[in-house]
C-alpha atoms as a PDB file:
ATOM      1  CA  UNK A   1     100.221  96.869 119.727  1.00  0.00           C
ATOM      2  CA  UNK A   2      97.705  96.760 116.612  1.00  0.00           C
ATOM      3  CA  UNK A   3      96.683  93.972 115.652  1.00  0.00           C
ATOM      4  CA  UNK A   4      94.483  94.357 112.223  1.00  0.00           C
ATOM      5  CA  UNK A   5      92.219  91.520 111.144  1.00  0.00           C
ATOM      6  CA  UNK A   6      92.986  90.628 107.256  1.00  0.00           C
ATOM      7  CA  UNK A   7      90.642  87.370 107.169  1.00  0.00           C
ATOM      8  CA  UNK A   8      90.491  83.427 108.254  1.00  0.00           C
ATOM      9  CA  UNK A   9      93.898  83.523 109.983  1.00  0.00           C
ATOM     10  CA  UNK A  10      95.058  86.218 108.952  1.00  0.00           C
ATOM     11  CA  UNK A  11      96.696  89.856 110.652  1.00  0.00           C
ATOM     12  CA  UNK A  12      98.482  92.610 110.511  1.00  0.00           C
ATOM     13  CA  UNK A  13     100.529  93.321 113.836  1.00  0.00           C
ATOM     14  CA  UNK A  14     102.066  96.544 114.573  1.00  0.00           C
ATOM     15  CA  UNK A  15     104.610  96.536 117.298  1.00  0.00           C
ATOM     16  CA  UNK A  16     106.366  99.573 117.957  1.00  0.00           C
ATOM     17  CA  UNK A  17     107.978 100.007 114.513  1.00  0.00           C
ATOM     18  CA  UNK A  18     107.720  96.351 113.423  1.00  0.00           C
ATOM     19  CA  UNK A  19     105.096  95.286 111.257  1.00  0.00           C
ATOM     20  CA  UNK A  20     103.726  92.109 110.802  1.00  0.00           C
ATOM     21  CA  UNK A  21     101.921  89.824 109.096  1.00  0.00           C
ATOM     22  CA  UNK A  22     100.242  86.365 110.243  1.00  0.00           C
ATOM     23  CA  UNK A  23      99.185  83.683 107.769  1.00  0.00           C
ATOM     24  CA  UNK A  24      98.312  85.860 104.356  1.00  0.00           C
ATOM     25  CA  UNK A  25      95.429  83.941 102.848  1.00  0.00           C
ATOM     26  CA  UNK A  26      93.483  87.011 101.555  1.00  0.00           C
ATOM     27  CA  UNK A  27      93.313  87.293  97.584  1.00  0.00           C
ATOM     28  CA  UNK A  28      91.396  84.062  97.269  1.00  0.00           C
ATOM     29  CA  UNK A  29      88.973  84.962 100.546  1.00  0.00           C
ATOM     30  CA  UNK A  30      86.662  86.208  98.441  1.00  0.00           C
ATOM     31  CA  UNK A  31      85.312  87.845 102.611  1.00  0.00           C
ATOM     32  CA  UNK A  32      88.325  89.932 102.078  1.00  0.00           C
ATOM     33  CA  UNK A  33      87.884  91.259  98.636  1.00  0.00           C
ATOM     34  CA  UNK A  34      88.217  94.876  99.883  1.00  0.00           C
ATOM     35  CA  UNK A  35      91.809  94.071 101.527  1.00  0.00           C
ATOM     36  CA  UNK A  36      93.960  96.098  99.335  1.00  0.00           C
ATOM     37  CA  UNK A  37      96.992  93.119  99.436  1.00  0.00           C
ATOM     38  CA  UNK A  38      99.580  96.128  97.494  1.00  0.00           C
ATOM     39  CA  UNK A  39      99.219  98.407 100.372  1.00  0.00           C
ATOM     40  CA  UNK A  40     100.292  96.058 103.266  1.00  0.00           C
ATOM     41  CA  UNK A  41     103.479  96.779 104.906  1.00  0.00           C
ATOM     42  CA  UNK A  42     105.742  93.880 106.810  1.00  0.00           C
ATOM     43  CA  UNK A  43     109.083  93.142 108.176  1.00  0.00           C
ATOM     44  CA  UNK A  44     108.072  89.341 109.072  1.00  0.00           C
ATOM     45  CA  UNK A  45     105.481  86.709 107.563  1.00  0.00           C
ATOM     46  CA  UNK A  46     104.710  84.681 110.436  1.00  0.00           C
ATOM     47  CA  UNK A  47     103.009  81.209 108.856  1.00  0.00           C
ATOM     48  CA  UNK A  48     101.962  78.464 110.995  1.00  0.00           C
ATOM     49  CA  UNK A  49     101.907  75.993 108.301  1.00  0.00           C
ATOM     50  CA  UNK A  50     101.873  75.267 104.935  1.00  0.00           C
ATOM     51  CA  UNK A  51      98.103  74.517 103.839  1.00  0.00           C
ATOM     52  CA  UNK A  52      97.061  76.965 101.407  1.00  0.00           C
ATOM     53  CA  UNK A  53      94.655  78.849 103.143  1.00  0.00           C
ATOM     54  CA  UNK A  54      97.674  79.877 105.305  1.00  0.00           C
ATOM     55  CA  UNK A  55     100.123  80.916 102.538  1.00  0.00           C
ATOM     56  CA  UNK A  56      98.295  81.916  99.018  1.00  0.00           C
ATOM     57  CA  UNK A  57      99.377  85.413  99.444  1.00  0.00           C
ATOM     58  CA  UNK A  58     103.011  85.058 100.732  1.00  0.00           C
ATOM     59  CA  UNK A  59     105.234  85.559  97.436  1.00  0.00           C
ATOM     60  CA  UNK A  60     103.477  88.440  96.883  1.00  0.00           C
ATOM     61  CA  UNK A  61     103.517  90.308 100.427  1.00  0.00           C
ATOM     62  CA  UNK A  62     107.551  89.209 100.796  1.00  0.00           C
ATOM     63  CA  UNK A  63     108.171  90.504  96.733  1.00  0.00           C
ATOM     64  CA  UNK A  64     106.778  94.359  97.551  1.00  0.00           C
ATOM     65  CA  UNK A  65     108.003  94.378 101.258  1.00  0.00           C
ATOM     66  CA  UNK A  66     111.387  92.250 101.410  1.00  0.00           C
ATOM     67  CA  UNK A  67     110.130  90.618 104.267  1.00  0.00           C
ATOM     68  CA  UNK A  68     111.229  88.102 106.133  1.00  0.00           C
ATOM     69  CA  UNK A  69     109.545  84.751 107.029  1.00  0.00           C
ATOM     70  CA  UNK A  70     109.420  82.855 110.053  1.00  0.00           C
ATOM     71  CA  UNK A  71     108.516  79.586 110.428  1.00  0.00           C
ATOM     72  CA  UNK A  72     109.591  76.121 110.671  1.00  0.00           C
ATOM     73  CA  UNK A  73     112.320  74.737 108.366  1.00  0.00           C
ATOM     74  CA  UNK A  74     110.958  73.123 106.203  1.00  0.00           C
ATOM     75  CA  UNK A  75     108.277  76.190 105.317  1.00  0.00           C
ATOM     76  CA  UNK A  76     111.670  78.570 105.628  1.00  0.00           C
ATOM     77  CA  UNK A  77     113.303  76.361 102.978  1.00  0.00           C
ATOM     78  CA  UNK A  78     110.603  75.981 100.759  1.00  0.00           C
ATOM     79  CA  UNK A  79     110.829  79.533 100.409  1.00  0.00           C
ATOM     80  CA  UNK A  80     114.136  80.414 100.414  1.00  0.00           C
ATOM     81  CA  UNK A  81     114.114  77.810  97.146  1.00  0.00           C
ATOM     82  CA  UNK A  82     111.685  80.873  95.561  1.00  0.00           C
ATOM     83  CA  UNK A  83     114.257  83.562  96.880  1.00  0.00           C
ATOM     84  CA  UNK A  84     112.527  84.909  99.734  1.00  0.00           C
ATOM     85  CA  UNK A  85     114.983  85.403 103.077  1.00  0.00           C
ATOM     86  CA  UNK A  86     113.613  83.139 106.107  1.00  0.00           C
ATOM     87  CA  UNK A  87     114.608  82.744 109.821  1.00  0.00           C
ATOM     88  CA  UNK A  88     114.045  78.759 110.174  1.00  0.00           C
ATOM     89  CA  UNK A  89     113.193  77.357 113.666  1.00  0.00           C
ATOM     90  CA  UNK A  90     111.470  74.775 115.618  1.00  0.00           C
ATOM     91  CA  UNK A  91     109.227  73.444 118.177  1.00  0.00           C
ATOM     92  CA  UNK A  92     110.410  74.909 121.500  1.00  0.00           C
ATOM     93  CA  UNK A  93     112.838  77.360 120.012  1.00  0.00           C
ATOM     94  CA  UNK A  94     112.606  80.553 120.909  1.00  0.00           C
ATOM     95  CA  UNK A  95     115.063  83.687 119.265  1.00  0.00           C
ATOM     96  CA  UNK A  96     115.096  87.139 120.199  1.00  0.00           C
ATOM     97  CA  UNK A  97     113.930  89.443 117.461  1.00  0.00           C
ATOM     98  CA  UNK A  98     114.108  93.117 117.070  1.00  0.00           C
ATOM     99  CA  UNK A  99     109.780  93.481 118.187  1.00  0.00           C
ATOM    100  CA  UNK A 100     111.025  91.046 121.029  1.00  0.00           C
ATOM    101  CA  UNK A 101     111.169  87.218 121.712  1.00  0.00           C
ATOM    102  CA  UNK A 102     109.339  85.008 119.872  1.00  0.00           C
ATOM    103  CA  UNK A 103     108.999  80.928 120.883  1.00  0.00           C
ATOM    104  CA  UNK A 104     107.760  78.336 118.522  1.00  0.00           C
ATOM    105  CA  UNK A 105     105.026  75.997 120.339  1.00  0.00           C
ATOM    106  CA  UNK A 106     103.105  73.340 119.765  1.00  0.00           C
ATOM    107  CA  UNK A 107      99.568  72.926 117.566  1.00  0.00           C
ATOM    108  CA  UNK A 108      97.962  69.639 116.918  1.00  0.00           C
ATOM    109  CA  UNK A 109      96.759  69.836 113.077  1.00  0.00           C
ATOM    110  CA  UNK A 110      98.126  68.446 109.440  1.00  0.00           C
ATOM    111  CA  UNK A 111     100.750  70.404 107.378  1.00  0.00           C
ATOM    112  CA  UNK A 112     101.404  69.941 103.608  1.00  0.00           C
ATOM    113  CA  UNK A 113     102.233  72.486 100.865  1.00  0.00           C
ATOM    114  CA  UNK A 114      99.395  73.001  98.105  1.00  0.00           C
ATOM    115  CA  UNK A 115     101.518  70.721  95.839  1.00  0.00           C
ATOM    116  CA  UNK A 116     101.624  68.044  98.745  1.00  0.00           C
ATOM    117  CA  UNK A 117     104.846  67.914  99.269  1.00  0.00           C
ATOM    118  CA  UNK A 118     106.053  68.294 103.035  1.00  0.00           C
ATOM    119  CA  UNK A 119     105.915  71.043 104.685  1.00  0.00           C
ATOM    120  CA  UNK A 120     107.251  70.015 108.533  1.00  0.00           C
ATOM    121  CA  UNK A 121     105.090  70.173 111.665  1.00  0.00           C
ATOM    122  CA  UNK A 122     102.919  72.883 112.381  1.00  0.00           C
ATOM    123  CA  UNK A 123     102.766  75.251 114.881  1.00  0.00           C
ATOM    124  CA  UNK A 124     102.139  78.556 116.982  1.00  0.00           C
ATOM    125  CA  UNK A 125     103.721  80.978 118.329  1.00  0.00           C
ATOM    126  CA  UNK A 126     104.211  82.962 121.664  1.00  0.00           C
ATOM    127  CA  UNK A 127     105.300  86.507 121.529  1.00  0.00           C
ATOM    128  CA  UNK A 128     106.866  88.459 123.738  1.00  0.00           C
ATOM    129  CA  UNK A 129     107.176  92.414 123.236  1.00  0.00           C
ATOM    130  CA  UNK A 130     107.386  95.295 125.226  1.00  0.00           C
ATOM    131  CA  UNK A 131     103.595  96.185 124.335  1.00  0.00           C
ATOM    132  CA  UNK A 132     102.265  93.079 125.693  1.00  0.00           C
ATOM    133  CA  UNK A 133     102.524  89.493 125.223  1.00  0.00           C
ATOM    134  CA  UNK A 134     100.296  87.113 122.110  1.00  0.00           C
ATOM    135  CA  UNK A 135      99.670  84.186 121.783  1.00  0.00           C
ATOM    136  CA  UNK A 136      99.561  82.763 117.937  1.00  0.00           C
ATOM    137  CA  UNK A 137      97.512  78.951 118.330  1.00  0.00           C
ATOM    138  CA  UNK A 138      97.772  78.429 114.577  1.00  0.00           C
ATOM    139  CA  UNK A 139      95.075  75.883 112.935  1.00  0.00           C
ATOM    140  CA  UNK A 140      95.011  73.518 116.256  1.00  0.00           C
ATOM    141  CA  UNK A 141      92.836  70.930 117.949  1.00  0.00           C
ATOM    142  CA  UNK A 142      92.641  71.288 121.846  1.00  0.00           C
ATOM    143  CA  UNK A 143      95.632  70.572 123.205  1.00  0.00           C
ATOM    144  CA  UNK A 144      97.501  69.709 126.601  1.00  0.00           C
ATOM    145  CA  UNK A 145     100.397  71.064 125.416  1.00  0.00           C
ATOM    146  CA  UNK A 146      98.404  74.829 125.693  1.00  0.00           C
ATOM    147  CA  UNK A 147      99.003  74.384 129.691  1.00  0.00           C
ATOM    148  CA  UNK A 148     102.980  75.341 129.055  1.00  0.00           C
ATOM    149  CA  UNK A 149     102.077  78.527 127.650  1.00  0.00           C
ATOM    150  CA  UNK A 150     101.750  80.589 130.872  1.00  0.00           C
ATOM    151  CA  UNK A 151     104.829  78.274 132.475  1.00  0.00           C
ATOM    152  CA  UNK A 152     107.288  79.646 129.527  1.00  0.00           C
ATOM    153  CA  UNK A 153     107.725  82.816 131.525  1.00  0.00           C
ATOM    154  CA  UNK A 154     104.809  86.336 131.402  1.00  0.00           C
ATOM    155  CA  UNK A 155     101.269  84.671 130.326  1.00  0.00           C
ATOM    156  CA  UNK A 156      99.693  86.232 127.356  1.00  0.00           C
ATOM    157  CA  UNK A 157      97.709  89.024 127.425  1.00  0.00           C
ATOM    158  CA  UNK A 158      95.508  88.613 124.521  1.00  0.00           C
ATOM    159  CA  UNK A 159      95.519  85.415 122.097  1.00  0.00           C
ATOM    160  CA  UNK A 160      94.477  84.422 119.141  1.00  0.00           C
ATOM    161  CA  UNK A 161      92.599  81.326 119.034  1.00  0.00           C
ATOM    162  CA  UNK A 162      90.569  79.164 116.311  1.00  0.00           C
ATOM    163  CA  UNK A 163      86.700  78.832 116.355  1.00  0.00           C
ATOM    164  CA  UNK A 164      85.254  77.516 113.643  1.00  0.00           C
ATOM    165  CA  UNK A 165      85.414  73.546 114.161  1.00  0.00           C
ATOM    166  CA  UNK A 166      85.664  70.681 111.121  1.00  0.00           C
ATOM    167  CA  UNK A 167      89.373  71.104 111.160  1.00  0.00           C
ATOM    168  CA  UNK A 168      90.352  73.102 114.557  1.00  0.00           C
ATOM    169  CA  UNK A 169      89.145  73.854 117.681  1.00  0.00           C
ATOM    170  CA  UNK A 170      85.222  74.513 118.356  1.00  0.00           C
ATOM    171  CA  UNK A 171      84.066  77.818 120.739  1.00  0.00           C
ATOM    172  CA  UNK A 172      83.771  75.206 123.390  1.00  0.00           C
ATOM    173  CA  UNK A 173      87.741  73.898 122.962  1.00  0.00           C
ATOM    174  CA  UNK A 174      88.804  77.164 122.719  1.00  0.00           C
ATOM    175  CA  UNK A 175      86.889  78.648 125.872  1.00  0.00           C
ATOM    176  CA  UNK A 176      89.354  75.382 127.141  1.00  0.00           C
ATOM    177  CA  UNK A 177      92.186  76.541 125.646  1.00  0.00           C
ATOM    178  CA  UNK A 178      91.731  80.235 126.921  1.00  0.00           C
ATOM    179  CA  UNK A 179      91.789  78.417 130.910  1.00  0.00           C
ATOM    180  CA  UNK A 180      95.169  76.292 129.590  1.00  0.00           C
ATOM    181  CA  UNK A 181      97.096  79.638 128.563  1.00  0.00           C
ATOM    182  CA  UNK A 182      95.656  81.491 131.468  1.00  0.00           C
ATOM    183  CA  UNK A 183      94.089  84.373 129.166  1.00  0.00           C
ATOM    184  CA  UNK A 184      90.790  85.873 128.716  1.00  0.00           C
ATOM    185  CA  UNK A 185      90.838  88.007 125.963  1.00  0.00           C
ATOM    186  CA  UNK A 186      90.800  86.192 123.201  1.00  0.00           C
ATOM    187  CA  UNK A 187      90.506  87.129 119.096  1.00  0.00           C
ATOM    188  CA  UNK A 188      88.793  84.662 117.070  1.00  0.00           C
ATOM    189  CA  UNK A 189      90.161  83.049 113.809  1.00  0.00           C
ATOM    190  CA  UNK A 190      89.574  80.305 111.219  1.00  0.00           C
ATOM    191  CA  UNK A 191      85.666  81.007 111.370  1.00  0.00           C
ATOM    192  CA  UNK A 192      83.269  82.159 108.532  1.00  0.00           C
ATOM    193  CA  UNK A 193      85.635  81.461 105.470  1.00  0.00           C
ATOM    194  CA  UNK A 194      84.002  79.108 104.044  1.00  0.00           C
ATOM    195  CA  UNK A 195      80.958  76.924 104.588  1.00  0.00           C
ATOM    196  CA  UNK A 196      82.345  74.104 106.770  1.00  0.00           C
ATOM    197  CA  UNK A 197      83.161  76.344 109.503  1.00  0.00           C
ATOM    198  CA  UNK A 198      80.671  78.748 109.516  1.00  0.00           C
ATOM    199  CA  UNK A 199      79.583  79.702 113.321  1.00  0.00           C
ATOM    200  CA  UNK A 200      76.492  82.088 115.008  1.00  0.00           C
ATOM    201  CA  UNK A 201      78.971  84.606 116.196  1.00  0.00           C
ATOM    202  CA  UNK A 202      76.189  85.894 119.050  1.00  0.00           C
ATOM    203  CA  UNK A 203      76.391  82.151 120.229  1.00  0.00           C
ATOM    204  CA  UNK A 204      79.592  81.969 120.216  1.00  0.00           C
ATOM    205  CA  UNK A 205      80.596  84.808 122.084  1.00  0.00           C
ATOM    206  CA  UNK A 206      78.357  84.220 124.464  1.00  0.00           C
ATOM    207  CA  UNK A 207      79.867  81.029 125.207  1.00  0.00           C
ATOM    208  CA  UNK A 208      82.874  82.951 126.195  1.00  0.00           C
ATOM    209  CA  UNK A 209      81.147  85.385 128.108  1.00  0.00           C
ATOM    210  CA  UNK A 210      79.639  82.871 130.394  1.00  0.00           C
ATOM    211  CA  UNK A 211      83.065  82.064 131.310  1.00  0.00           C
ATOM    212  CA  UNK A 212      83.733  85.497 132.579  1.00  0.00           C
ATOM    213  CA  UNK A 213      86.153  85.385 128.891  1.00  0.00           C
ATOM    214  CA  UNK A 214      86.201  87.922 125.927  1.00  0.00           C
ATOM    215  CA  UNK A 215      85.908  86.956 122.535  1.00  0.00           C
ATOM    216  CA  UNK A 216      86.894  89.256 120.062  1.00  0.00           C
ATOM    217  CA  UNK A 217      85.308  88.857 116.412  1.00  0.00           C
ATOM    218  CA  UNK A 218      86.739  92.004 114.313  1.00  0.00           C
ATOM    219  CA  UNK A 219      85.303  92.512 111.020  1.00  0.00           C
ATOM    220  CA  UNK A 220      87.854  92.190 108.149  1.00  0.00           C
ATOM    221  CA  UNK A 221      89.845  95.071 108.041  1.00  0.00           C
ATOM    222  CA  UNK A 222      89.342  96.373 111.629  1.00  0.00           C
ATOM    223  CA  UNK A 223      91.878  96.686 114.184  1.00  0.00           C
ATOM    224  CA  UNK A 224      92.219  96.399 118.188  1.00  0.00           C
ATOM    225  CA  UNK A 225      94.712  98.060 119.900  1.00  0.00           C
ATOM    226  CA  UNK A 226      96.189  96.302 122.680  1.00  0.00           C
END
């Protein structure tokens, strides 16, 4: 597994053969201005939600790659109106895909379209590959809900958790978070984009170090292979 950091929330995820992409919010990060968006490759757009910063880039990626999104319905539909192919689901759904399973859960946050119209409930997601097992928090406060993650069946091996405070999680929820899912290497996300969630990185992964944890802050365009 490869899993390349593209900015905010955003990643590219090579599994076996499957490529995919996480939240593309990269033209307007102005942090990722050296992302070449043209010469990304997908079979799936995962998206959380539908805030902008989660979805500015995802006509584009599924118009030169025919991907495929998956999210929840309402984000499916919306985009199946604009003639891009979807795989709806839901909270506690889970469907088998050809990378491996993949299960919908639960994040605590708002989601609304850029036009405000309604974009359904947002969410994560739990994957489960035969590479090793992620877990997706999406934009999320700390949650309760995070203790089911290691009771769905295998516990992640690596997640992918928000940092950056104002509108998720802080470094000290997440450190939380990683003892909920059981996991202690952990990517950061949703840190450094723009000034209301700027963090000391050295801080903050020190915060996670105390706690016997890894935190993983890639630089934008850099990989880790899992």
């Amino acid at each position: 597994m490869i899993i390349r950091y593209l900015g905010h929330s955003s990643f590219h995820i090579t599994i076996g053969n499957t490529r995919i992409i996480v939240d593309p919010f990269i033209t307007p990060n102005s942090l990722a201005a050296h992302i070449d968006v043209k010469s990304l490759t997908a079979d799936y757009i995962l998206l959380t939600h539908g805030h902008g910063d989660h979805i500015a880039d995802v006509e584009s990626i599924a118009a030169q790659t025919g991907a495929s999104i998956i999210s929840n319905y309402e984000v499916v539909t919306y985009f199946e109106n604009k003639g891009i192919k979807g795989h709806p689901m839901n909270h506690g759904g889970s469907w088998n895909f050809d990378f491996g399973r993949l299960k919908v859960t639960n994040a605590v946050h708002s989601s609304s379209f850029p036009d405000g119209s309604y974009a359904g409930n947002p969410c994560g997601f739990m994957l489960y590959t035969p590479e090793g097992n992620i877990y997706i928090a999406g934009d999320t406060a700390l949650t309760m809900d995070m203790k089911l993650i290691p009771m769905f069946g295998s516990k992640p091996d690596i997640a992918i958790l928000p940092i950056g405070s104002n509108f998720t999680m802080d470094a000290d929820d997440a450190v939380i978070a990683s003892d909920f899912i059981e996991c202690n290497k952990i990517i950061g996300c949703h840190y450094d984009t723009f000034g209301y969630i700027k963090i000391d990185q050295e801080t903050t992964i020190n915060k996670f170090k105390s706690k016997g944890k890894e935190l993983i802050l890639l630089p934008i365009g850099e990989s880790f292979t899992f």
